[in-house]
Protein backbone atom coordinates (compact mmCIF):
# COMPACT_ATOMS: atom_id res chain seq x y z
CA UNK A 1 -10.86 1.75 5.34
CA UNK A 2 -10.91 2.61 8.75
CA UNK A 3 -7.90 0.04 9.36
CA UNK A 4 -5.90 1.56 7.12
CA UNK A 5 -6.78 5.32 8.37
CA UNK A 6 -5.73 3.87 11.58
CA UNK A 7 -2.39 2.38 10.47
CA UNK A 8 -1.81 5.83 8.52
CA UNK A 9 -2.37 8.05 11.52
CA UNK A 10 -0.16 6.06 13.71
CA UNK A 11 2.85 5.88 10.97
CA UNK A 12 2.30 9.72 10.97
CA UNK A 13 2.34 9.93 14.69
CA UNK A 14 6.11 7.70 15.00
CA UNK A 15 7.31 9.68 12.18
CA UNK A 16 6.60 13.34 12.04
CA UNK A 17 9.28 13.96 8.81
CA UNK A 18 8.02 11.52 6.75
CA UNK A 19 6.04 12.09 3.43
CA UNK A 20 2.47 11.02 3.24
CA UNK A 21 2.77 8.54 0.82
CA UNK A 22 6.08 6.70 3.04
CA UNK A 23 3.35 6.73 5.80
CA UNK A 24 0.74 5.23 3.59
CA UNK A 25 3.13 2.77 2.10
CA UNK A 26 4.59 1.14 5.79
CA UNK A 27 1.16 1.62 6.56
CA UNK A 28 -0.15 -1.60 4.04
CA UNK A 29 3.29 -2.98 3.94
CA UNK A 30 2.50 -7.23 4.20
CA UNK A 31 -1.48 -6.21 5.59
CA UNK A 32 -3.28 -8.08 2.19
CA UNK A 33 -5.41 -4.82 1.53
CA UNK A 34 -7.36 -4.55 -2.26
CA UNK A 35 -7.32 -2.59 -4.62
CA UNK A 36 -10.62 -1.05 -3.77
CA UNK A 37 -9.65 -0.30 0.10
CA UNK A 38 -6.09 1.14 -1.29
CA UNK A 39 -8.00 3.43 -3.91
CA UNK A 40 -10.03 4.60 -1.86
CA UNK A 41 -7.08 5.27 0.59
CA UNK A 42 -5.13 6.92 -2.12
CA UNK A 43 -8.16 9.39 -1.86
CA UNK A 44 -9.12 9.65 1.14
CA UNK A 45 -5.37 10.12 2.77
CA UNK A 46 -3.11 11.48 0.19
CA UNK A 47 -3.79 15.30 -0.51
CA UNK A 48 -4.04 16.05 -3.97
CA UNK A 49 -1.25 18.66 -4.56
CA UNK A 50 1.64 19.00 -6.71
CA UNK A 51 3.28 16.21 -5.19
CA UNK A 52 0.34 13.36 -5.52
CA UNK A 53 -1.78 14.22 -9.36
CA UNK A 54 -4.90 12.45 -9.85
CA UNK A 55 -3.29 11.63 -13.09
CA UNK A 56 -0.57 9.05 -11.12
CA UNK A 57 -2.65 7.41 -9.28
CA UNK A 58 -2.93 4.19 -11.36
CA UNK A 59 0.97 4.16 -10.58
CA UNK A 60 0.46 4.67 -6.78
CA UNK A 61 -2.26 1.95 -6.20
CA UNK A 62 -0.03 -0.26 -8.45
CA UNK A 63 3.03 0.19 -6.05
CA UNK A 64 0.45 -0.21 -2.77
CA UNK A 65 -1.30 -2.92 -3.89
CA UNK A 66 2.80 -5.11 -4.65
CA UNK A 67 3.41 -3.94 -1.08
CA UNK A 68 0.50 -5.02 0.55
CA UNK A 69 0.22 -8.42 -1.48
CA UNK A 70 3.73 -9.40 -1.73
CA UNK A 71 4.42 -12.68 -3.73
CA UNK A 72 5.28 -15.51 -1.42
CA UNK A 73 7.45 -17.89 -2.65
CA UNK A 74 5.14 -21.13 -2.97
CA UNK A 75 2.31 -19.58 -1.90
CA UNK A 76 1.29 -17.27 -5.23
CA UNK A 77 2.90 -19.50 -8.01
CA UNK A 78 1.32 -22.81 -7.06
CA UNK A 79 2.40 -25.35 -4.29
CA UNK A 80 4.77 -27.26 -5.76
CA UNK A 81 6.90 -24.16 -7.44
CA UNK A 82 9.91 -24.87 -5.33
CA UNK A 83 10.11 -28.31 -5.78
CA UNK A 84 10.56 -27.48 -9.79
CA UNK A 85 14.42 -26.99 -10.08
């Protein structure tokens, strides 16, 4: 968690106008986090107001977590998935 605190602050720090949740997202962007570390992010770092409900936050850590893990073409569909054409 402390990585991605870290990460967070920083994002903050080079971008004073951006939202919480843009911070949070370039933040994980491509970094491989889980969805444990990014839940417990979504709690930790995002203030629950009107803009972030408790209710959404299946939706958030669903968005984080396709950021973070990005599929990679050969990588997450099996070896040989670009030799199939």
């Amino acid at each position: 968690m402390r990585s991605i605190k870290y990460l967070f602050l920083e994002k903050q720090k080079e971008n004073p106008n951006w939202g919480d949740f843009i911070c949070l997202t370039e933040a994980v962007r491509n970094k491989g986090f889980s969805w444990k570390w990014l839940g417990i992010a979504i709690d930790e770092l995002l203030p629950e107001s009107a803009d972030y409900e408790s209710s959404e936050k299946k939706q958030y850590l669903e968005f984080l977590y396709s950021v973070s893990n990005p599929l990679v073409e050969g990588k997450n569909r099996g070896g040989n998935a670009l030799k199939r054409a």
